[in-house]
Protein backbone atom coordinates (compact mmCIF):
# COMPACT_ATOMS: atom_id res chain seq x y z
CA UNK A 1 0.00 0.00 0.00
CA UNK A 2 3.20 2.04 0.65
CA UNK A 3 4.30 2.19 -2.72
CA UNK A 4 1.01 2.95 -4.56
CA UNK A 5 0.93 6.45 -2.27
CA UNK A 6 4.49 6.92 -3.00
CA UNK A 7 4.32 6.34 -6.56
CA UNK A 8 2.47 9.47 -7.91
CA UNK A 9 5.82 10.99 -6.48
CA UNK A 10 7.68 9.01 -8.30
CA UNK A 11 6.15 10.17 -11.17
CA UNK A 12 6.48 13.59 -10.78
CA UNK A 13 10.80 13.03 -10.26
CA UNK A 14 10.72 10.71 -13.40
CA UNK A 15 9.26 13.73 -15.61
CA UNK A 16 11.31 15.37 -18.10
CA UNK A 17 9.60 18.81 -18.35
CA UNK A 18 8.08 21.48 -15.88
CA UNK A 19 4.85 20.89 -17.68
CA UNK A 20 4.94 17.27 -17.49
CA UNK A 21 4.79 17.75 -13.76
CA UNK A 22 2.48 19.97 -13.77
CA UNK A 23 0.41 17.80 -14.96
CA UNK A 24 0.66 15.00 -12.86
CA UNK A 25 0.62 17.04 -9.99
CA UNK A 26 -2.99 18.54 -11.03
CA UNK A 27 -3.97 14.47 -11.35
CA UNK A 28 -2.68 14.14 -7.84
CA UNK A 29 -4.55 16.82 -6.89
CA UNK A 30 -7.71 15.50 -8.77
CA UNK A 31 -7.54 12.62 -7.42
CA UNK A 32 -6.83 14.03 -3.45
CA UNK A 33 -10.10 15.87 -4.30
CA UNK A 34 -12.17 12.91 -4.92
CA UNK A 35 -11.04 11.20 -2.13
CA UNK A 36 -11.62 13.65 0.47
CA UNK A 37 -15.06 14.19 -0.96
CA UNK A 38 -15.87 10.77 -1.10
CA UNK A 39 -14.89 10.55 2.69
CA UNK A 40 -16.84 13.42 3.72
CA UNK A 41 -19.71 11.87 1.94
CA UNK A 42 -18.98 8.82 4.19
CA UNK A 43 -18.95 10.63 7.11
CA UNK A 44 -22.20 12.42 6.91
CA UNK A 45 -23.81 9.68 5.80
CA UNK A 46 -22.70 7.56 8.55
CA UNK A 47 -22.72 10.63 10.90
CA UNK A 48 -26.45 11.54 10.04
CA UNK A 49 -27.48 7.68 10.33
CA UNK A 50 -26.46 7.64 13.99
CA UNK A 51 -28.58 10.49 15.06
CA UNK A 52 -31.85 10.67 16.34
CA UNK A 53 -34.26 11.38 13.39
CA UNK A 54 -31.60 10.87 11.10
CA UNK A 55 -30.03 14.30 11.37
CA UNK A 56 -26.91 14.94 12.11
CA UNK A 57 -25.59 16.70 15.25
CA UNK A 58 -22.23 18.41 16.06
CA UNK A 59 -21.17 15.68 18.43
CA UNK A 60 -21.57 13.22 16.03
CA UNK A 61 -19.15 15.32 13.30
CA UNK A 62 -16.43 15.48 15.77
CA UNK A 63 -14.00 12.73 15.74
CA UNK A 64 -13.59 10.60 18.74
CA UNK A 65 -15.50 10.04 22.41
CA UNK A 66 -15.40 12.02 24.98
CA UNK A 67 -15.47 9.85 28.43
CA UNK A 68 -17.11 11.09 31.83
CA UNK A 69 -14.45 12.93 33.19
CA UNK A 70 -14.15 15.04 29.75
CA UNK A 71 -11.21 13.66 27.80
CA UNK A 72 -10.80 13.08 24.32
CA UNK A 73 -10.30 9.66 23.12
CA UNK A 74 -9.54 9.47 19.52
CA UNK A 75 -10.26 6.21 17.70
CA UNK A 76 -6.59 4.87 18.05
CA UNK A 77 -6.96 3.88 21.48
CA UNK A 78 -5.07 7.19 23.29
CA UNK A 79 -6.50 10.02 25.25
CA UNK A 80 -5.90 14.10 25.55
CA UNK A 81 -7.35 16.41 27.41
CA UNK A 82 -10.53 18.51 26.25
């Protein structure tokens, strides 16, 4: 999985002309785009199934858990302070 991030990159060292990388750098960015938006879609779809009436609220946007004594948790397992 490593190498297919790191091999856009490669692409952009292997090209001979500014233009070249230019455009491969506006595919990366393309690309970048459509996979943030297609996570954000996630998210509010998942975020808006969770709530009551099917709407979402702010708690539900925010990343993580917050315990009783009001720390963070984030999804890998550690804790910080709110």
């Amino acid at each position: 999985m490593v190498s297919a991030a790191l091999y856009p990159f490669a692409l952009l060292v292997q090209c001979d002309t500014h233009g070249a990388r230019l455009e491969v750098f506006g595919e990366m960015l393309e690309e970048e785009e459509a996979r943030l938006r297609a996570k954000l879609a996630l998210q509010s779809l998942f975020s808006s199934a969770s709530a009551p009436g099917g709407e979402a609220t702010e708690e539900a946007e925010v990343e993580g858990t917050e315990d009783a004594d009001g720390k963070k948790s984030d999804d890998a397992g550690g804790s910080e302070s709110a």
